[in-house]
C-alpha atoms as a PDB file:
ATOM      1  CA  UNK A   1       0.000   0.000   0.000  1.00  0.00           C
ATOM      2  CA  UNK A   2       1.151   3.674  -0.658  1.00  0.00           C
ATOM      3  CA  UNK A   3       0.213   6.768   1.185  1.00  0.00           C
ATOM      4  CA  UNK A   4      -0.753   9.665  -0.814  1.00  0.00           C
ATOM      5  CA  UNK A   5      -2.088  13.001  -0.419  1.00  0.00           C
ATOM      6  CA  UNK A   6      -5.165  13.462  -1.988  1.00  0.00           C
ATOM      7  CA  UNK A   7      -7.169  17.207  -2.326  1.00  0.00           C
ATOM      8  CA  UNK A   8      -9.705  15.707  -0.774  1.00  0.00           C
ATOM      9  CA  UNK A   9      -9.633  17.764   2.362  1.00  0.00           C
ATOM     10  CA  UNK A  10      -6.762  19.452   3.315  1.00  0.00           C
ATOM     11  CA  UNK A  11      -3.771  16.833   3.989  1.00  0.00           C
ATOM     12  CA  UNK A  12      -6.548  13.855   3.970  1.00  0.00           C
ATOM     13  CA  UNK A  13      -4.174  10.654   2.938  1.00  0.00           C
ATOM     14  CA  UNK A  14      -6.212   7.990   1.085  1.00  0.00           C
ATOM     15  CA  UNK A  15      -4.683   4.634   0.811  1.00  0.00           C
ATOM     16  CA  UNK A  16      -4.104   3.539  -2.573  1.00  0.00           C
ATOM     17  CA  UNK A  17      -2.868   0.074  -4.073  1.00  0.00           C
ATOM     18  CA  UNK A  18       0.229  -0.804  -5.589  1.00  0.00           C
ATOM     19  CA  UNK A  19      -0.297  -0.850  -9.423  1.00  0.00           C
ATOM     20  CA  UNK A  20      -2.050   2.393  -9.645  1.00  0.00           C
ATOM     21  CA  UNK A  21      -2.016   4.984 -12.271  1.00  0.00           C
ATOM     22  CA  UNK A  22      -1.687   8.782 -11.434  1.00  0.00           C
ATOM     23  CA  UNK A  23      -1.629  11.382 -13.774  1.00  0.00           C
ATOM     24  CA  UNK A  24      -1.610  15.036 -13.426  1.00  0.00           C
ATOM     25  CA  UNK A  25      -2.131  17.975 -15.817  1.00  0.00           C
ATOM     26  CA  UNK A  26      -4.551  20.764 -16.421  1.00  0.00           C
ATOM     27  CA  UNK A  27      -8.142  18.915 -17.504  1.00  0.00           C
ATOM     28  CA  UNK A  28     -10.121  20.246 -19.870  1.00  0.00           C
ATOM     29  CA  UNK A  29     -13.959  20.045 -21.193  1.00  0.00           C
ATOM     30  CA  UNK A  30     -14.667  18.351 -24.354  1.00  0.00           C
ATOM     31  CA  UNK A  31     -18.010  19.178 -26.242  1.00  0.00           C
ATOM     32  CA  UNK A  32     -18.816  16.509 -28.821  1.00  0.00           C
ATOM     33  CA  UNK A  33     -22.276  16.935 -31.048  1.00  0.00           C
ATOM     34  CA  UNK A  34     -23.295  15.046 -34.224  1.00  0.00           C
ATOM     35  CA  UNK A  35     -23.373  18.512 -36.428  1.00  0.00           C
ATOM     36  CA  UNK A  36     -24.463  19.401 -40.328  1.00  0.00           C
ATOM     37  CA  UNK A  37     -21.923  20.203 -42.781  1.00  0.00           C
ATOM     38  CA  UNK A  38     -23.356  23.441 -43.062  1.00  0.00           C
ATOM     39  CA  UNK A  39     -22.593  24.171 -39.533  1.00  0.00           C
ATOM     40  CA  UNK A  40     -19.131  23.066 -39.557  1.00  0.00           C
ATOM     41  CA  UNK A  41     -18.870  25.179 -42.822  1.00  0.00           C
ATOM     42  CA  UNK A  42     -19.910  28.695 -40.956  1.00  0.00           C
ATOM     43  CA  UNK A  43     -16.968  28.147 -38.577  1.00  0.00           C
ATOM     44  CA  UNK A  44     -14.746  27.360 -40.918  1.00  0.00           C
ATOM     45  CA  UNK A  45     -14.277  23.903 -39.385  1.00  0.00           C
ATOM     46  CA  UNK A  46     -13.335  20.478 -40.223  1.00  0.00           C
ATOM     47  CA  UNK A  47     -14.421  16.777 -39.534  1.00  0.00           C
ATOM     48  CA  UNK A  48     -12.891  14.325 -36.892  1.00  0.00           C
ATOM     49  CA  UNK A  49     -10.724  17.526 -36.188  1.00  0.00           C
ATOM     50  CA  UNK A  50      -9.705  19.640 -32.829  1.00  0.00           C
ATOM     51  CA  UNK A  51      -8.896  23.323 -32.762  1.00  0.00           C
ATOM     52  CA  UNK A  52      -7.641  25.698 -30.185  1.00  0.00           C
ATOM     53  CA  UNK A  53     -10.885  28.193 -29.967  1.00  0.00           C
ATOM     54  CA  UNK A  54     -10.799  31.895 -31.065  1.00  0.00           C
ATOM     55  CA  UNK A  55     -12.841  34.775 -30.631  1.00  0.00           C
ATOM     56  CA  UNK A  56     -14.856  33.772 -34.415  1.00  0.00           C
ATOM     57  CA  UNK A  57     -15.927  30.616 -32.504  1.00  0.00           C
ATOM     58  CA  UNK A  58     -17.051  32.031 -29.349  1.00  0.00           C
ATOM     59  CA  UNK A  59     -20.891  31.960 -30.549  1.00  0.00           C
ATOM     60  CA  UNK A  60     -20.710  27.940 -32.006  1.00  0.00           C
ATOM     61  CA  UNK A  61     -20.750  27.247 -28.106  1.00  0.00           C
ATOM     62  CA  UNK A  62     -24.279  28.817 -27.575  1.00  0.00           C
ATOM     63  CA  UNK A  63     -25.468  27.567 -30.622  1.00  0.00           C
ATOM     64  CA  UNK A  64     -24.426  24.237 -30.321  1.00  0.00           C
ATOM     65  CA  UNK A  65     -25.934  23.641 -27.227  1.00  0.00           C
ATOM     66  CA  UNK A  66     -29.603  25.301 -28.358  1.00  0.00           C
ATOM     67  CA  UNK A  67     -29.588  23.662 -31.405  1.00  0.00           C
ATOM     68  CA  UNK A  68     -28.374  19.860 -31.312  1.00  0.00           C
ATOM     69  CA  UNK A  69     -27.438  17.379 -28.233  1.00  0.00           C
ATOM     70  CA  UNK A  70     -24.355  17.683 -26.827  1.00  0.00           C
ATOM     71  CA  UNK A  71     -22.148  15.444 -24.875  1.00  0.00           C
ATOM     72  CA  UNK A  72     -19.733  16.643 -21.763  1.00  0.00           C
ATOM     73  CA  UNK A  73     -16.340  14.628 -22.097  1.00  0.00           C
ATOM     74  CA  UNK A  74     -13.568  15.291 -19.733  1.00  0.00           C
ATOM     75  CA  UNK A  75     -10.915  15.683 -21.460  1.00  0.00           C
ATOM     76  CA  UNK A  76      -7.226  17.192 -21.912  1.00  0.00           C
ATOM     77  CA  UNK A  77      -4.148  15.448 -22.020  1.00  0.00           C
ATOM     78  CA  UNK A  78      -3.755  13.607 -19.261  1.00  0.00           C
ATOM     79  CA  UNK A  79      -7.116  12.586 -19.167  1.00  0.00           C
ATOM     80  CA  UNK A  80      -7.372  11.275 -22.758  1.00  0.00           C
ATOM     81  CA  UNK A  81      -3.820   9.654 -22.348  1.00  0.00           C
ATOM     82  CA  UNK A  82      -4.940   7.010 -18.828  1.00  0.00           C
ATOM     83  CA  UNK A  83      -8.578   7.166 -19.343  1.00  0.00           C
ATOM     84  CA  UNK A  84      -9.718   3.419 -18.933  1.00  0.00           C
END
């Protein structure tokens, strides 16, 4: 068994088992929606791609979530990289 700190509570240690995997980094919100062309088109976006947001995509956010469903991923780095 190994002692770590977790955040928790301040300075709570949880007990965790040998084997485990910890990763750290900054996480991040993913926003996945089955979207028409045609909205892809008027923000000058691609398919099956990922972007780093500027201020011309500020309104898709809005917009996607009024108009078609959207799914919450967590997401980032870290998170994509020891998801299970």
């Amino acid at each position: 068994m190994v002692k770590v700190k977790t955040f928790d509570g301040p300075g709570a240690p949880q007990t965790l088992e040998e084997g485990c995997i910890l990763g750290m980094g900054n996480p991040l919100l993913d926003i996945s929606a089955h979207v028409p062309q045609e909205f892809l088109d008027k923000y000058e976006l691609k398919t099956n791609n990922a972007i780093l947001a500027e201020a011309k995509h500020e309104p898709l956010y809005e917009e996607m979530v009024k108009s078609f469903e959207v799914d919450y991923v967590a997401g980032g780095a870290t998170q994509n990289s020891i998801r299970i």
